[in-house]
C-alpha atoms as a PDB file:
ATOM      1  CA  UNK A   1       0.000   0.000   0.000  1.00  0.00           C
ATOM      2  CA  UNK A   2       0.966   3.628  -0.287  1.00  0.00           C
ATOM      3  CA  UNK A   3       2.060   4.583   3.215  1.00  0.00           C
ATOM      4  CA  UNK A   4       3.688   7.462   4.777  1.00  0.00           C
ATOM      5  CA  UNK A   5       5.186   6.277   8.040  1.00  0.00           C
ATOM      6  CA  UNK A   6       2.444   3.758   9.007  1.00  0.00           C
ATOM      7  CA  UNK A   7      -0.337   5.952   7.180  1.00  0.00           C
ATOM      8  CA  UNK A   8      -1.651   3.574   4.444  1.00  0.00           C
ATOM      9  CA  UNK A   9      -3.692   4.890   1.937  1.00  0.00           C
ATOM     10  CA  UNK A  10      -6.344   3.029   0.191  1.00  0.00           C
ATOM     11  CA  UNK A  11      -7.923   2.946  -3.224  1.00  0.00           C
ATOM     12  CA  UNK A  12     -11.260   2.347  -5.193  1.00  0.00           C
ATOM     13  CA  UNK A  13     -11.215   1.682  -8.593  1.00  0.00           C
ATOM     14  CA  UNK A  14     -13.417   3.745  -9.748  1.00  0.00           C
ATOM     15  CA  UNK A  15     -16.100   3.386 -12.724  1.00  0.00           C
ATOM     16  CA  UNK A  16     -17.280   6.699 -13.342  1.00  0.00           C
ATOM     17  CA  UNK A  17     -15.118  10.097 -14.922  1.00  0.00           C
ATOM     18  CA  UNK A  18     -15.741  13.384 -14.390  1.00  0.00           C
ATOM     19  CA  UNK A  19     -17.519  15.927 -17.049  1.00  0.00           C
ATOM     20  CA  UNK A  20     -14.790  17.937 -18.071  1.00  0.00           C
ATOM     21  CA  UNK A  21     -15.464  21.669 -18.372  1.00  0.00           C
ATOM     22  CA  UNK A  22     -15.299  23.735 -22.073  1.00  0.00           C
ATOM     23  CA  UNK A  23     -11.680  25.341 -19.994  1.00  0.00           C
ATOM     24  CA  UNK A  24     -10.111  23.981 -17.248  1.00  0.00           C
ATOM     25  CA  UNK A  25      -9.395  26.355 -14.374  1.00  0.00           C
ATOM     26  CA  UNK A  26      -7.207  23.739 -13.093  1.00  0.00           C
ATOM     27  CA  UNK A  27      -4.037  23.213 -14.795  1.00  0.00           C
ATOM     28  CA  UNK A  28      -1.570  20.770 -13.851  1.00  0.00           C
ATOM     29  CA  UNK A  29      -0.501  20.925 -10.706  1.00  0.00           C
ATOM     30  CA  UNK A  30      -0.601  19.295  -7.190  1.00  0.00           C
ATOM     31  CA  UNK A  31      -2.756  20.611  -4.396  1.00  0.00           C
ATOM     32  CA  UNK A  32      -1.522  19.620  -0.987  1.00  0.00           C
ATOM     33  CA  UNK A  33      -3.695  20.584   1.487  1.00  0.00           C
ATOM     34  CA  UNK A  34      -3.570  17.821   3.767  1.00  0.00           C
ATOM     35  CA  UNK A  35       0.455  18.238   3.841  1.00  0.00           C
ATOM     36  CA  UNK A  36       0.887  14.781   2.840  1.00  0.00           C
ATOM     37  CA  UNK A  37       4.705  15.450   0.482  1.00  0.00           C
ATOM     38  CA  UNK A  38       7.778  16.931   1.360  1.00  0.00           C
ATOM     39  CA  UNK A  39       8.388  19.784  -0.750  1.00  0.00           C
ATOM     40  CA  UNK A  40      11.034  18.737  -3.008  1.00  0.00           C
ATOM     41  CA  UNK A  41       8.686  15.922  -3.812  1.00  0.00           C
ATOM     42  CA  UNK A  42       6.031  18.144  -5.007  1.00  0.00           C
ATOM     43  CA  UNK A  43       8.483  20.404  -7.115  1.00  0.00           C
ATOM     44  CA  UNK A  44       9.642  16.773  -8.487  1.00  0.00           C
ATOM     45  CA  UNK A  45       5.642  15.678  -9.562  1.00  0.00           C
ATOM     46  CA  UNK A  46       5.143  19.368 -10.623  1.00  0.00           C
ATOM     47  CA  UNK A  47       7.886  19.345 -13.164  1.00  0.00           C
ATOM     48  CA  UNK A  48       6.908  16.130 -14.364  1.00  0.00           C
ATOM     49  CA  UNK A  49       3.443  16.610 -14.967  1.00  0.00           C
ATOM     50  CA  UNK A  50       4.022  20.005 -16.426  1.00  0.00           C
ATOM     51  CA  UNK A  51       5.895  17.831 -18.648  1.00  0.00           C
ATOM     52  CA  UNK A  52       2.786  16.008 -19.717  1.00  0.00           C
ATOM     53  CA  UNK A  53       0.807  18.947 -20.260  1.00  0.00           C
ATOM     54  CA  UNK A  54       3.692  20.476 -22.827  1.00  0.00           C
ATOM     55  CA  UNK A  55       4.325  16.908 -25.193  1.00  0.00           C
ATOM     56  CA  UNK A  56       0.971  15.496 -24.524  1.00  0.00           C
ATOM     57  CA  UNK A  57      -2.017  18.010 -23.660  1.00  0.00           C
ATOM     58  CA  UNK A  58      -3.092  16.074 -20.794  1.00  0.00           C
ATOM     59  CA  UNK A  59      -3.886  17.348 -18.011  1.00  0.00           C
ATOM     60  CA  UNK A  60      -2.723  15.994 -14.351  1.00  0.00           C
ATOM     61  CA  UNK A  61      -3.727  16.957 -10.674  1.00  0.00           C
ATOM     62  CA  UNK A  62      -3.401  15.671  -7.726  1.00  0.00           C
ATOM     63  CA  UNK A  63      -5.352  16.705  -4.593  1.00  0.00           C
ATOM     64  CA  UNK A  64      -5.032  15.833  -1.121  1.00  0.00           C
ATOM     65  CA  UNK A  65      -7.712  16.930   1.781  1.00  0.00           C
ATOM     66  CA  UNK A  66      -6.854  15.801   5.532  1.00  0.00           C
ATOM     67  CA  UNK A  67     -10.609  14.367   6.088  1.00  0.00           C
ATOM     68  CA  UNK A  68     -13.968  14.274   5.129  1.00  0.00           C
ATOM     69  CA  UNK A  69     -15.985  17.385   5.808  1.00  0.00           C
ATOM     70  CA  UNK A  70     -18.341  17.029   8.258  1.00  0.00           C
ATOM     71  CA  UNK A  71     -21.594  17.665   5.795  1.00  0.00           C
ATOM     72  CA  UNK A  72     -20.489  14.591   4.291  1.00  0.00           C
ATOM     73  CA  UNK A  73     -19.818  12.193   6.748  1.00  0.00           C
ATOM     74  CA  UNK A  74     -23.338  10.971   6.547  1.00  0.00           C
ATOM     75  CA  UNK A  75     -22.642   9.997   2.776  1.00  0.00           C
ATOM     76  CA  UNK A  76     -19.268   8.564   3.773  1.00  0.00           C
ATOM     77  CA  UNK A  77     -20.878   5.871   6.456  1.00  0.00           C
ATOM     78  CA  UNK A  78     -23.276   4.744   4.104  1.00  0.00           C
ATOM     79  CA  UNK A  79     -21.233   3.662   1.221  1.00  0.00           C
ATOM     80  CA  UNK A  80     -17.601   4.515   1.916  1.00  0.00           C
ATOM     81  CA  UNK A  81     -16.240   3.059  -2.219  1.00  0.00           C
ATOM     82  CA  UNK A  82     -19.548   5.011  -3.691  1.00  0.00           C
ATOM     83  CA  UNK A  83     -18.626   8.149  -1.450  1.00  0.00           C
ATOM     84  CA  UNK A  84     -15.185   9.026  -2.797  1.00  0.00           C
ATOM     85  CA  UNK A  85     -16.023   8.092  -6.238  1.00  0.00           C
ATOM     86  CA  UNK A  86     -18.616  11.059  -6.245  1.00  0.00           C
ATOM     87  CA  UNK A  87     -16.697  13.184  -3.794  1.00  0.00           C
ATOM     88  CA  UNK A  88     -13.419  12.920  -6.830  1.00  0.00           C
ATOM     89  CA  UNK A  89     -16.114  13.672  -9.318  1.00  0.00           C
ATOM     90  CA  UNK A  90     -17.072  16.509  -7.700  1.00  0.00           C
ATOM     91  CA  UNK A  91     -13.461  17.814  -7.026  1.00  0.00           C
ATOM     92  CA  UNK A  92     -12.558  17.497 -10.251  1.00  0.00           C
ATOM     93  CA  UNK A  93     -15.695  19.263 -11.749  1.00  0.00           C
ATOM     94  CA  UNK A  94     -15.227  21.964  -9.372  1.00  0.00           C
ATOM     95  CA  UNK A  95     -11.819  22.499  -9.827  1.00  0.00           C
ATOM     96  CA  UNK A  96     -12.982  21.953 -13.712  1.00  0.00           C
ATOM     97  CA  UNK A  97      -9.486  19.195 -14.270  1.00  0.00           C
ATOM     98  CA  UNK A  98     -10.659  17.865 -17.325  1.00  0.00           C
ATOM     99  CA  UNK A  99      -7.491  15.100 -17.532  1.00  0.00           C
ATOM    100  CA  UNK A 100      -6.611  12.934 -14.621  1.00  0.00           C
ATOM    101  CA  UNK A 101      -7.451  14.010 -11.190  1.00  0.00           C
ATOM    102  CA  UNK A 102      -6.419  11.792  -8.470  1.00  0.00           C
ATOM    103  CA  UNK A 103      -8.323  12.826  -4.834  1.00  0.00           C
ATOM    104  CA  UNK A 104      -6.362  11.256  -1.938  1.00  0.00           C
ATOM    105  CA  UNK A 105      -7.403  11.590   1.691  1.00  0.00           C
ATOM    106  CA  UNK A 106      -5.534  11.299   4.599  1.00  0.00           C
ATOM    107  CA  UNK A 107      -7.809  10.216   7.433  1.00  0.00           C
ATOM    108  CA  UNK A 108      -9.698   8.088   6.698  1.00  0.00           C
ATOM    109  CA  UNK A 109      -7.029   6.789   4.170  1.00  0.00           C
ATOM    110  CA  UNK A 110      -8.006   6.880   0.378  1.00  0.00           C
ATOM    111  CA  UNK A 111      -7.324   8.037  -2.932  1.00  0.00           C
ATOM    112  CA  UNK A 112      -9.153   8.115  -6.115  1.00  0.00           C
ATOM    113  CA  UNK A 113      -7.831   8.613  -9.791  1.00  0.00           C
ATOM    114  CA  UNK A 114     -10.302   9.792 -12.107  1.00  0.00           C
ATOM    115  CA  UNK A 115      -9.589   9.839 -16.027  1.00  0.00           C
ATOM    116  CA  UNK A 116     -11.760  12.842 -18.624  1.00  0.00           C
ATOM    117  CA  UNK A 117     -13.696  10.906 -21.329  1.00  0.00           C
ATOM    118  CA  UNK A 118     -11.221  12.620 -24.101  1.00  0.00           C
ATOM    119  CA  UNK A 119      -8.287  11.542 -22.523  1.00  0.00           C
ATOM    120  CA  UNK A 120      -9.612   7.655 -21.098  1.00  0.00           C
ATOM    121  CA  UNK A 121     -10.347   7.071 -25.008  1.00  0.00           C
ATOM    122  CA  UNK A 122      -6.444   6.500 -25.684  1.00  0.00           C
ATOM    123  CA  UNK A 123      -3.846   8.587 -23.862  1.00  0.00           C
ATOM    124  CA  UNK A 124      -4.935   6.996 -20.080  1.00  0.00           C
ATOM    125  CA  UNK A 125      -7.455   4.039 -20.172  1.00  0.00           C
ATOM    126  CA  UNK A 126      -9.823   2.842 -17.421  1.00  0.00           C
ATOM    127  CA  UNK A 127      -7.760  -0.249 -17.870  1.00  0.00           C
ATOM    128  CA  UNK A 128      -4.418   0.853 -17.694  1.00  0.00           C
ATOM    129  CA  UNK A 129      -5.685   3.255 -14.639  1.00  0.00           C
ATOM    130  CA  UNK A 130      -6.664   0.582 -12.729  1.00  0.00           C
ATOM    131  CA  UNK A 131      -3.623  -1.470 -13.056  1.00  0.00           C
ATOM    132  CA  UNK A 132      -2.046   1.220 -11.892  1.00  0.00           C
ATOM    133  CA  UNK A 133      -3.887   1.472  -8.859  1.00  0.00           C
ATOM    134  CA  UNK A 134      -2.628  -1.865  -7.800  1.00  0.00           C
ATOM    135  CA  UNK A 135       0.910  -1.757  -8.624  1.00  0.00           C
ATOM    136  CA  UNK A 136       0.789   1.357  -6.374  1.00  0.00           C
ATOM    137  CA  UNK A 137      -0.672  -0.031  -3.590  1.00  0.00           C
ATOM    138  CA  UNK A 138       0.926  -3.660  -3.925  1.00  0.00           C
ATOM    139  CA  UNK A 139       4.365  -1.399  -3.790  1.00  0.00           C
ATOM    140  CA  UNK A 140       3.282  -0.641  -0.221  1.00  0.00           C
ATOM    141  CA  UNK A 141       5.676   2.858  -0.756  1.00  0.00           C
ATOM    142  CA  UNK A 142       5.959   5.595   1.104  1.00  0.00           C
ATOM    143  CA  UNK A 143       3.744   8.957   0.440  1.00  0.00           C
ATOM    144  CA  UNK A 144       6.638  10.754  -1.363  1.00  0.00           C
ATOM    145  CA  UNK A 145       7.737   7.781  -3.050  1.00  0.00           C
ATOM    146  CA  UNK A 146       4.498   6.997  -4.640  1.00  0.00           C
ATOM    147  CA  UNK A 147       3.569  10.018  -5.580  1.00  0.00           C
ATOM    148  CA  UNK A 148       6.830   9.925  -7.910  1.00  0.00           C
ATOM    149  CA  UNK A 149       6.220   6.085  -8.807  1.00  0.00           C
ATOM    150  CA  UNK A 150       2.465   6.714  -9.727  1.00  0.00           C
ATOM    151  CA  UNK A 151       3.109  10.468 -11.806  1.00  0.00           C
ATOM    152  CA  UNK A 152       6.052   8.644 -13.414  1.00  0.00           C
ATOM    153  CA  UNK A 153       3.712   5.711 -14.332  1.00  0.00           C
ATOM    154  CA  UNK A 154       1.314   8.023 -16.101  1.00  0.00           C
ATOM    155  CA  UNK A 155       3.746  10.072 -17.917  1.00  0.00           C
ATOM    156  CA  UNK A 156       5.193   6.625 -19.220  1.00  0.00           C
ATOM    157  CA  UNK A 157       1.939   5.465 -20.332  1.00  0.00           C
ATOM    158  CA  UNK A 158       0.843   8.295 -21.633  1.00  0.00           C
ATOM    159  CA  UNK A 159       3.621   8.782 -24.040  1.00  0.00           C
ATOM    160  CA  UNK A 160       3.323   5.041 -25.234  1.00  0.00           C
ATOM    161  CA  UNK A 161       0.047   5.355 -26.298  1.00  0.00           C
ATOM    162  CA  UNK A 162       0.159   8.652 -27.944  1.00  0.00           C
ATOM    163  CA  UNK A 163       3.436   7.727 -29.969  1.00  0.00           C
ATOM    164  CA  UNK A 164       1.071   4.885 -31.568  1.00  0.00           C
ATOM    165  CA  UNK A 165      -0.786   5.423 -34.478  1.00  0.00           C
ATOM    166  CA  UNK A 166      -4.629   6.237 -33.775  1.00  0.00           C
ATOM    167  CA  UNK A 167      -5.432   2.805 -35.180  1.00  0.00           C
ATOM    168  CA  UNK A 168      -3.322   1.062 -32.650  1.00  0.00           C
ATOM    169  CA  UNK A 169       0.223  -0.314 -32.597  1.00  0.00           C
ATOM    170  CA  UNK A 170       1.524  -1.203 -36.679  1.00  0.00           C
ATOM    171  CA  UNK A 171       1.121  -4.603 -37.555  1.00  0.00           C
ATOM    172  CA  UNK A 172       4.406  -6.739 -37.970  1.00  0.00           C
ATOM    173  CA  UNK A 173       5.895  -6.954 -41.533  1.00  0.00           C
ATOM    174  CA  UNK A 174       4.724 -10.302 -43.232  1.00  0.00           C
ATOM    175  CA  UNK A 175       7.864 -12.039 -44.511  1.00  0.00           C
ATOM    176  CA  UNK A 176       7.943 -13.045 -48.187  1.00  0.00           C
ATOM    177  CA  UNK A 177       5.113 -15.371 -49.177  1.00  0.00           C
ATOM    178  CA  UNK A 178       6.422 -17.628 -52.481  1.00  0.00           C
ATOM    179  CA  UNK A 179       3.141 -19.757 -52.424  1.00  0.00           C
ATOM    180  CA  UNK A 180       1.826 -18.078 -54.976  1.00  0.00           C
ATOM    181  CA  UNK A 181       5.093 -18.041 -57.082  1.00  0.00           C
ATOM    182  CA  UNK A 182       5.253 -22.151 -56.112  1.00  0.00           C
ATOM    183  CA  UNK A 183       1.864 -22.603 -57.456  1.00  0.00           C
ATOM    184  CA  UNK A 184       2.167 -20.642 -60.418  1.00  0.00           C
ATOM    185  CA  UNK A 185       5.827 -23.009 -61.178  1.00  0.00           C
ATOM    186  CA  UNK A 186       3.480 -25.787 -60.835  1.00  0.00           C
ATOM    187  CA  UNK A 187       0.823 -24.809 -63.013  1.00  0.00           C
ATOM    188  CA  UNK A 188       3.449 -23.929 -65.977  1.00  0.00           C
ATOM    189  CA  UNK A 189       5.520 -27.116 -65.455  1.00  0.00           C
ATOM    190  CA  UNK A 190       2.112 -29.015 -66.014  1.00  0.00           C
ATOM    191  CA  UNK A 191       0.657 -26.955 -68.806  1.00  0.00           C
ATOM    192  CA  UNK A 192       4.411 -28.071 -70.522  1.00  0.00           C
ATOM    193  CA  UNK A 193       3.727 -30.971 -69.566  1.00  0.00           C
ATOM    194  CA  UNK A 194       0.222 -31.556 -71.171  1.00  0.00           C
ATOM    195  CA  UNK A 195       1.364 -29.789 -74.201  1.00  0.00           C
ATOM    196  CA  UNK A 196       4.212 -31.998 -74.966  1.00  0.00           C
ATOM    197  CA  UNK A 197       1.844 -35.423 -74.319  1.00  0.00           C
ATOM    198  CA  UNK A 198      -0.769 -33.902 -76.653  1.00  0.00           C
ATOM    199  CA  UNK A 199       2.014 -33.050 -79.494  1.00  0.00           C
ATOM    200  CA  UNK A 200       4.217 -35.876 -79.332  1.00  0.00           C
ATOM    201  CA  UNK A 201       2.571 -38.296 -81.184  1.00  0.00           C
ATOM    202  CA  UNK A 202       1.503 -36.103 -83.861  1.00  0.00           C
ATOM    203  CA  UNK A 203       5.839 -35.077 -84.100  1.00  0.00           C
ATOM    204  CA  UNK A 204       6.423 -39.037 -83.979  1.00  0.00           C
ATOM    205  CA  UNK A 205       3.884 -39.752 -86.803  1.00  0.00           C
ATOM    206  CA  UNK A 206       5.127 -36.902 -89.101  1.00  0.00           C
ATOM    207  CA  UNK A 207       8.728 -38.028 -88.433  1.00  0.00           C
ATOM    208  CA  UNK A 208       7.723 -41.795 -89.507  1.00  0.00           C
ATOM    209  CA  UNK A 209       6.033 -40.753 -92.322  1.00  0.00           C
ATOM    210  CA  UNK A 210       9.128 -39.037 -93.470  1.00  0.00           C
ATOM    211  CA  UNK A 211      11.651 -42.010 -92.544  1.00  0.00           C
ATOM    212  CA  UNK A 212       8.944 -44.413 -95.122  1.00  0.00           C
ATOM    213  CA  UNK A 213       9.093 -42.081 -98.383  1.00  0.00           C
ATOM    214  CA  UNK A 214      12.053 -43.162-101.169  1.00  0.00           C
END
């Protein structure tokens, strides 16, 4: 799991994505209000994911809030998994991230990435999001750590999909195929073949014919 000391934090895979805005307000950037990252950790995750706005036009943030507010902790209790999904939802409407937003609390421990229809449909996939989601926590890093691991992870995947043609990956080169050339050998040999059987005799007979004159 992503821990900081012996602070875990947990995730939900989640189904839903945000409705992106016409503009985000956002930009990339991370949003540390719960104080979870040393500083040189967040100038580290800031460069990088400035980096994926430049080359790819996606957009990254991360947010992290110390707890739930109290006007919500009615709608936490009664479904904890359905909770943050909305709660990220609404984060990343609000703050109108229109790329991948990624909400983590620190008490109770959680966090929640949430990928924009435009960008889900190749750059980041639901898939490839949620694999991510348990390589971070099966890591069991620290908070610093996986912030760099998981921001690294997207910036990697990000750029493999989008150097692939929109069609998908090019298919392999065929090598050489003689069957054709093979069957067209075999077709002439046998047309020779037929010829020769069908013209012989007629040769022999004129040759015999010759061979019995004076």
């Amino acid at each position: 799991m992503l821990r900081c000391g012996r602070f875990s934090l947990l995730a939900c895979l989640a189904c839903g994505a945000f409705v992106p805005a016409a503009v985000s307000a956002a930009g990339p950037q991370i949003i540390d209000a719960a104080d979870l990252f040393a500083k040189s950790t967040v100038e580290q995750a800031t460069q990088k994911i400035n980096e994926i706005q430049n080359r790819f036009q996606v957009e990254v943030v991360v947010e992290t809030v110390p707890t739930v507010p109290a006007n919500l902790k009615a709608q936490y209790e009664a479904n904890r998994e359905v909770f943050f999904r909305k709660w990220a939802v609404n984060r990343a409407s609000e703050l109108e991230a229109r790329g991948i937003y990624v909400l983590i609390c620190k008490e109770p421990d959680y966090f929640q990435i949430e990928v924009g229809p435009a960008v889900r449909a190749r750059a980041f996939t639901l898939v490839q999001r949620d694999d991510l989601v348990r390589r971070i926590l099966n890591a069991e890093l620290g908070a610093d750590a996986a912030l760099l691991a998981m921001i690294g992870s997207m910036a990697a995947t990000v750029e493999s999909n989008l150097s692939q043609p929109a069609g998908g990956p090019p298919l392999p080169s065929k090598p050489w195929d003689l069957s054709g050339w093979i069957c067209l050998a075999v077709g002439l040999v046998c047309l020779i073949w037929l010829t020769l059987a069908v013209f012989r005799p007629m040769f022999a007979a004129a040759s015999g014919s010759d061979r019995g004159q004076p």
